[in-house]
C-alpha atoms as a PDB file:
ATOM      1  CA  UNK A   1       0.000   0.000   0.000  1.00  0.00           C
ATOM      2  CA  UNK A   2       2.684   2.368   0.874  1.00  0.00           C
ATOM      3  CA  UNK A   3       4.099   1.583  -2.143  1.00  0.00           C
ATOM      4  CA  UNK A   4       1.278   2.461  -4.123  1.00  0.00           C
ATOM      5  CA  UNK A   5       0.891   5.827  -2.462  1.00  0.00           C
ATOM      6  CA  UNK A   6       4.476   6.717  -3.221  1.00  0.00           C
ATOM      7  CA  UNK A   7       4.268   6.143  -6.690  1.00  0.00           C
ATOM      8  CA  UNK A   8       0.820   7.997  -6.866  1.00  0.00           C
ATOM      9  CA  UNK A   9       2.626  10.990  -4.962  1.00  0.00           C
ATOM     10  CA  UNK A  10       5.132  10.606  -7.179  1.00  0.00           C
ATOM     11  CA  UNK A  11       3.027  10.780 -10.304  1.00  0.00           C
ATOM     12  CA  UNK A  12       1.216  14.053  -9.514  1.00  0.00           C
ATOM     13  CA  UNK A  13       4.036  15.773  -7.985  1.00  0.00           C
ATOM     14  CA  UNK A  14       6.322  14.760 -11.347  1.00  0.00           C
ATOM     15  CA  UNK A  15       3.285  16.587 -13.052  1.00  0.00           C
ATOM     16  CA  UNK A  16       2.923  19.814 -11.088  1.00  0.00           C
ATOM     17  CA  UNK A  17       3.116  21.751 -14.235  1.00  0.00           C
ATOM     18  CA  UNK A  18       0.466  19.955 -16.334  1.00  0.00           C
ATOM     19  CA  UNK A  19      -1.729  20.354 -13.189  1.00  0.00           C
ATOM     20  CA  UNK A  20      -1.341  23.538 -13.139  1.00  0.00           C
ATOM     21  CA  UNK A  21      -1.951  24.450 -16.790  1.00  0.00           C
ATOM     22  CA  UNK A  22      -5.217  22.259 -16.785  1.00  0.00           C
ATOM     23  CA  UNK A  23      -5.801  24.614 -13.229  1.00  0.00           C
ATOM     24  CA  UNK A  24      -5.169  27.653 -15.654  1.00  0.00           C
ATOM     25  CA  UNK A  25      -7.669  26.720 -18.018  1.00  0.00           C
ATOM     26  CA  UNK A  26     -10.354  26.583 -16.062  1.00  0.00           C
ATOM     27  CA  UNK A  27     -10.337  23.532 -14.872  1.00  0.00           C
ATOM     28  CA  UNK A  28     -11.415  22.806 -11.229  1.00  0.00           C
ATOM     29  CA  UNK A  29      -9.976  20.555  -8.990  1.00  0.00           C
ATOM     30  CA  UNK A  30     -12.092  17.885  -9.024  1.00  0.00           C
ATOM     31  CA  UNK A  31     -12.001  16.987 -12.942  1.00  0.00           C
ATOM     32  CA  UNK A  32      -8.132  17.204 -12.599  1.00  0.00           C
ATOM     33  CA  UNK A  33      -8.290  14.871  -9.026  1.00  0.00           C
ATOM     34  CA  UNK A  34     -10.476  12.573 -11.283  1.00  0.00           C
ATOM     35  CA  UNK A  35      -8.388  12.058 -14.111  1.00  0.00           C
ATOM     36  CA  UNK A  36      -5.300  11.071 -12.362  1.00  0.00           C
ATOM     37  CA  UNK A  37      -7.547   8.672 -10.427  1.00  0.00           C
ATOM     38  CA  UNK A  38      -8.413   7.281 -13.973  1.00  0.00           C
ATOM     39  CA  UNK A  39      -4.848   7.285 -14.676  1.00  0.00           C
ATOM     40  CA  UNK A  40      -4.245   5.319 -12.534  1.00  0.00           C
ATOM     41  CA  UNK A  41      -7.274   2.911 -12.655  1.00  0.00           C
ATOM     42  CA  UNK A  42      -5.884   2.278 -16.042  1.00  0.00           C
ATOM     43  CA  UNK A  43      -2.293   1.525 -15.475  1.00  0.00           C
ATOM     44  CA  UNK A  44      -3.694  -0.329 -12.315  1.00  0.00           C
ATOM     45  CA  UNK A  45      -5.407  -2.504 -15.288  1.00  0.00           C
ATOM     46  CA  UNK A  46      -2.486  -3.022 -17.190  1.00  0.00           C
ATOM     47  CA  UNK A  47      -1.006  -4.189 -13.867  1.00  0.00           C
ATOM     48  CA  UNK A  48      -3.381  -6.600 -12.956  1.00  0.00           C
ATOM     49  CA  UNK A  49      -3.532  -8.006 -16.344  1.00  0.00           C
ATOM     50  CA  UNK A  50       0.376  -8.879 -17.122  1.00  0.00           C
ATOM     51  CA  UNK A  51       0.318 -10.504 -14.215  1.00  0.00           C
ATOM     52  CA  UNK A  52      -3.072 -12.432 -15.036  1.00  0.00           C
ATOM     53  CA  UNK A  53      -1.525 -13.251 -18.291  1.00  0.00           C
ATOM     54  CA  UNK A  54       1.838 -13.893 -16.843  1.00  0.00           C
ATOM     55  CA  UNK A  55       0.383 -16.925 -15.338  1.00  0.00           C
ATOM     56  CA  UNK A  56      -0.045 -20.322 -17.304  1.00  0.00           C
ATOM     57  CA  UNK A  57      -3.548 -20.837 -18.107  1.00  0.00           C
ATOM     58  CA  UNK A  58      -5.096 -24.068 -16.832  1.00  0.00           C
ATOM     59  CA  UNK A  59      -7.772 -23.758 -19.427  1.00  0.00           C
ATOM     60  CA  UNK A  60      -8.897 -20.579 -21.376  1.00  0.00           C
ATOM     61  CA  UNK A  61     -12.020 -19.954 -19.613  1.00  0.00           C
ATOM     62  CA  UNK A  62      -9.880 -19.641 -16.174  1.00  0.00           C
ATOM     63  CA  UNK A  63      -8.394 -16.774 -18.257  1.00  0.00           C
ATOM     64  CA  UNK A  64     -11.479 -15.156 -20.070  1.00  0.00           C
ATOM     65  CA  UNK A  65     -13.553 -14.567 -17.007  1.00  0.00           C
ATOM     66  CA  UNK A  66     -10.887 -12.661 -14.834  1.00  0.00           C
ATOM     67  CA  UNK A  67      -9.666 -10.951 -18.393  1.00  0.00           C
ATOM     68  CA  UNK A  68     -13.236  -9.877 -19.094  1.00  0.00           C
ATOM     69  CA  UNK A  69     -13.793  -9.352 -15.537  1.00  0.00           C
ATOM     70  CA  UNK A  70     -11.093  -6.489 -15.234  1.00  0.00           C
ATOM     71  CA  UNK A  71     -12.075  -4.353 -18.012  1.00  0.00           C
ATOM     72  CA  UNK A  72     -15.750  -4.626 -17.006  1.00  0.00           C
ATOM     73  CA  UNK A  73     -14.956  -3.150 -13.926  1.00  0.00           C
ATOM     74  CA  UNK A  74     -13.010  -0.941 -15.316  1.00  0.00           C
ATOM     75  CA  UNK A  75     -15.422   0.352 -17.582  1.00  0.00           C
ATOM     76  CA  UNK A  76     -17.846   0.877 -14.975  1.00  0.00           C
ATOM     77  CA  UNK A  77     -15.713   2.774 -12.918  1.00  0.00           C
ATOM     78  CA  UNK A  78     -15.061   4.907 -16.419  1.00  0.00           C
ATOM     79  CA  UNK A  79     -18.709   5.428 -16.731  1.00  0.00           C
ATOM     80  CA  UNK A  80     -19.269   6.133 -13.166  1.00  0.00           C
ATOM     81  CA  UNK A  81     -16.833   8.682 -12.976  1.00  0.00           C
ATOM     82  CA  UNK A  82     -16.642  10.902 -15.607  1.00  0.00           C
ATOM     83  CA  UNK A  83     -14.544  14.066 -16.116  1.00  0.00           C
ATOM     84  CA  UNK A  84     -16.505  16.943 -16.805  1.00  0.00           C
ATOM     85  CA  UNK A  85     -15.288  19.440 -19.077  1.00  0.00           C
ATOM     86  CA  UNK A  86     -18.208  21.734 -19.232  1.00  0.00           C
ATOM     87  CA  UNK A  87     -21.811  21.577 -18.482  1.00  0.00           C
ATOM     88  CA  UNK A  88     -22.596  18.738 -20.503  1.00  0.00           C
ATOM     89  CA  UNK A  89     -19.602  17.939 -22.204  1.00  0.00           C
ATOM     90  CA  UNK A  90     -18.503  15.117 -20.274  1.00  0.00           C
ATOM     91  CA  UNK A  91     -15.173  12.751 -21.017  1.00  0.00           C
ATOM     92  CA  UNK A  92     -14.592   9.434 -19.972  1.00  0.00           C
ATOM     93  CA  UNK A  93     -12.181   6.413 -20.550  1.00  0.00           C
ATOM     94  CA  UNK A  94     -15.299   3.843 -21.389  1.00  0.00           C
ATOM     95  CA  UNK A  95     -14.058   3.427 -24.991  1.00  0.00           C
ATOM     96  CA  UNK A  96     -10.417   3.150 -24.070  1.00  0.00           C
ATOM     97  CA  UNK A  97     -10.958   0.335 -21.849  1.00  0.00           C
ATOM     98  CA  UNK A  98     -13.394  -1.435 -24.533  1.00  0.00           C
ATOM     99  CA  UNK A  99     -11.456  -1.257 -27.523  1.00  0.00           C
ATOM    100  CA  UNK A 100      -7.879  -2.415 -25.355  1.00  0.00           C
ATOM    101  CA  UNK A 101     -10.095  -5.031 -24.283  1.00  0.00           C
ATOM    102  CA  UNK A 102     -10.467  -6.091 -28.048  1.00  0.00           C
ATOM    103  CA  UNK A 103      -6.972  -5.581 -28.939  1.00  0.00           C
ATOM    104  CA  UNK A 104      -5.281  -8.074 -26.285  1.00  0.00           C
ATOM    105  CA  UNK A 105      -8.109  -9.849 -24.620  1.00  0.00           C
ATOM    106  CA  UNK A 106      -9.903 -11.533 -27.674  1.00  0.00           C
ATOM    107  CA  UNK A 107     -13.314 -11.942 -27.987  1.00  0.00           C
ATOM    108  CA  UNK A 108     -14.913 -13.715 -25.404  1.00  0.00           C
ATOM    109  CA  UNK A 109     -13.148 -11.215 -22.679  1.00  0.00           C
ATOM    110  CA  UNK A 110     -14.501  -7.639 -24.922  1.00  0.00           C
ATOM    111  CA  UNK A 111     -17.794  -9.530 -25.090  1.00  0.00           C
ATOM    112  CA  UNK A 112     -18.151  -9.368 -20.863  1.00  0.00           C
ATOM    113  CA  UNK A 113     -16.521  -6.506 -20.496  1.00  0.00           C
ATOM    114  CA  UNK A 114     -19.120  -4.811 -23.631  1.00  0.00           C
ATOM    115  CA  UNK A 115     -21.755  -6.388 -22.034  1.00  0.00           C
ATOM    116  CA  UNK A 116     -21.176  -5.514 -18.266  1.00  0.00           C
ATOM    117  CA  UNK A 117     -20.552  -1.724 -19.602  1.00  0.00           C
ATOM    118  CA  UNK A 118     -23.641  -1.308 -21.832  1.00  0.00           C
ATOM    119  CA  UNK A 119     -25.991  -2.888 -19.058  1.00  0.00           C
ATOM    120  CA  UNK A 120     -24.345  -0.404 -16.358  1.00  0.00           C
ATOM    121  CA  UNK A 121     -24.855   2.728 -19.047  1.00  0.00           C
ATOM    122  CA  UNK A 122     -28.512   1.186 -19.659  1.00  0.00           C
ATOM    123  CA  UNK A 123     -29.156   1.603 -15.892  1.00  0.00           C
ATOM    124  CA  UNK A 124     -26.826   4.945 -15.474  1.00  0.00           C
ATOM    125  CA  UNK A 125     -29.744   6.115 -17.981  1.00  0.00           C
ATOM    126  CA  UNK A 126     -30.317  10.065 -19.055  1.00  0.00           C
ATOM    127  CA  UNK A 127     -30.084  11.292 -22.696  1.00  0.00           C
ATOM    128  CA  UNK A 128     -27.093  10.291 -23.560  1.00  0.00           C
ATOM    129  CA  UNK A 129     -27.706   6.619 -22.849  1.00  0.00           C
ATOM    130  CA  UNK A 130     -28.234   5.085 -26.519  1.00  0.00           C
ATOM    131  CA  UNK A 131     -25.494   7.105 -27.624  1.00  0.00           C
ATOM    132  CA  UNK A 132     -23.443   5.989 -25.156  1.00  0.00           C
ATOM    133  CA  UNK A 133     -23.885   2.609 -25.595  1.00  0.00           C
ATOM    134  CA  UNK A 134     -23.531   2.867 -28.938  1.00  0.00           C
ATOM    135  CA  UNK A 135     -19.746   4.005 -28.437  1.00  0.00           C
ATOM    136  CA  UNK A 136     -19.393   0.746 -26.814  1.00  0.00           C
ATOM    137  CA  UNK A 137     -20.477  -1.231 -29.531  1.00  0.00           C
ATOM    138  CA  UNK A 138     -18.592   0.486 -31.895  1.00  0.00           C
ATOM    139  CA  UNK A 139     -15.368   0.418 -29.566  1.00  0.00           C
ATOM    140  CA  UNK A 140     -15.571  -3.339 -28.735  1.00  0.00           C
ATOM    141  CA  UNK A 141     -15.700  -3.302 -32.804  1.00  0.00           C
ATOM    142  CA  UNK A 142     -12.497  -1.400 -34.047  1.00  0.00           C
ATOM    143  CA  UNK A 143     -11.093  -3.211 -30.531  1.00  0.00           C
ATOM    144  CA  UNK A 144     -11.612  -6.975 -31.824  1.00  0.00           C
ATOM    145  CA  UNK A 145     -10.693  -5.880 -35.571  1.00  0.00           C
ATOM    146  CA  UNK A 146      -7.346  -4.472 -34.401  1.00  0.00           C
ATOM    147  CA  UNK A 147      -7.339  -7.377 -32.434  1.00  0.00           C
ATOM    148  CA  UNK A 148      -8.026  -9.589 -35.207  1.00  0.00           C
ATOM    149  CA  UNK A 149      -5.239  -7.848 -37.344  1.00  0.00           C
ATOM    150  CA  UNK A 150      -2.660  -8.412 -34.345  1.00  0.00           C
ATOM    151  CA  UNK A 151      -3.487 -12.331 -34.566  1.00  0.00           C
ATOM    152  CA  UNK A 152      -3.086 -12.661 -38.041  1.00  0.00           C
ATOM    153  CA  UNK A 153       0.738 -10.755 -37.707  1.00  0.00           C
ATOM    154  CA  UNK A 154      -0.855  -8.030 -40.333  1.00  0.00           C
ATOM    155  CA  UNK A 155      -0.610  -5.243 -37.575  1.00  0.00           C
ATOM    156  CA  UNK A 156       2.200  -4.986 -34.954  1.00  0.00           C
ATOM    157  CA  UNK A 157       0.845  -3.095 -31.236  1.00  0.00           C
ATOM    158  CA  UNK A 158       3.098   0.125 -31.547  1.00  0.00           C
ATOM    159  CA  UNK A 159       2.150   3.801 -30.159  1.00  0.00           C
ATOM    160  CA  UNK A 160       1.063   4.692 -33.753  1.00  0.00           C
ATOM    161  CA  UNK A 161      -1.370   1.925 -34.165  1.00  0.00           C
ATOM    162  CA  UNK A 162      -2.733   2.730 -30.865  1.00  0.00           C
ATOM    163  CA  UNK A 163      -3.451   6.371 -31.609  1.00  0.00           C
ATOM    164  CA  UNK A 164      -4.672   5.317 -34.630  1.00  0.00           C
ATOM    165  CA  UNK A 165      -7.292   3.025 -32.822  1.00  0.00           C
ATOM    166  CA  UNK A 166      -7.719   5.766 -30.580  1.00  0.00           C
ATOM    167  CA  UNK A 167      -8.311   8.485 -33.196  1.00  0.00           C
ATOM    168  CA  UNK A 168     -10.774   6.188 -34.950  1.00  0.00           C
ATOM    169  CA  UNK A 169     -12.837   5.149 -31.965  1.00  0.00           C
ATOM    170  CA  UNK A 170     -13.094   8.725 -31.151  1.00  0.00           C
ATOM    171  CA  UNK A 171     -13.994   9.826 -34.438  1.00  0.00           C
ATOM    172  CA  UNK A 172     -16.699   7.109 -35.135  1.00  0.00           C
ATOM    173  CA  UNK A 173     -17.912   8.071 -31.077  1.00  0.00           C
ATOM    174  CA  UNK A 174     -18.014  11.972 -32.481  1.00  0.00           C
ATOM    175  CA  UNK A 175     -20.500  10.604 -34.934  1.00  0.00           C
ATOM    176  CA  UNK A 176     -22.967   9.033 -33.073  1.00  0.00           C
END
């Protein structure tokens, strides 16, 4: 635990500056508190999930259910804590989670994590809700086609493919 808080201190006070820009453009505390929290969620993810896959698999259902387990949860937390940019205008790292989940989980994993996410939205509810779950379909789509890509040795995972994933999901979410 101690551990953990030392790195966390040590993340936020390595980014004073970036704090304090986001604090100079209006940004109030508690958006900028909230997304290092889902910072953090996330690389707590990537954690947990080298050292699920880390481990030899008995069978590949003892490693689907944790693997689709950890993004759902994540995704909920995503959904349930959303940065707010302005009235409104709301950000979170739902789609992230989704479409990582169909890059290096495979399909049975994105399916319970999709599925977990879009039932929590469905019951979140409001205006935004069928748009919002439509994100998630589209995410867990480009997610498992990427993922697809990487299994066949046509795409390699790189930071360009990423942002390209990234870019796309976005861009197909903008449309909705």
């Amino acid at each position: 635990i101690f551990g953990a808080l030392n790195t966390m201190y040590t993340a936020v006070a390595s980014r004073a500056r970036e704090i304090a820009t986001l604090r100079a453009l209006g940004f109030h505390s508690g958006p900028v508190v909230i997304s290092v929290l889902i910072e953090s969620l996330l690389l707590a993810l990537v954690l947990a999930y080298s050292l699920l896959i880390a481990r030899p698999p008995h069978d590949r259902l003892s490693t689907h259910l944790p693997q689709g387990a950890l993004f759902s949860l994540t995704a909920v937390l995503a959904i349930a804590y959303p940065v707010t940019i302005a009235p409104g205008v709301i950000f979170d790292a739902r789609s992230v989670v989704i479409a990582m989940a169909g890059v290096f989980a495979g399909v049975i994993p994105t399916a319970i994590a999709t599925l977990v996410a879009v039932a929590f939205r469905a019951w979140v509810g409001g205006p935004g809700a069928m748009v919002g779950i439509a994100v998630l379909l589209t995410a867990a789509t480009l997610g498992l086609g990427f993922g697809l890509q990487r299994q066949r040795a046509k795409l390699t995972v790189n930071v360009r493919t990423l942002a390209v994933l990234g870019l796309a999901t976005h861009l197909v979410s903008i449309l909705w």
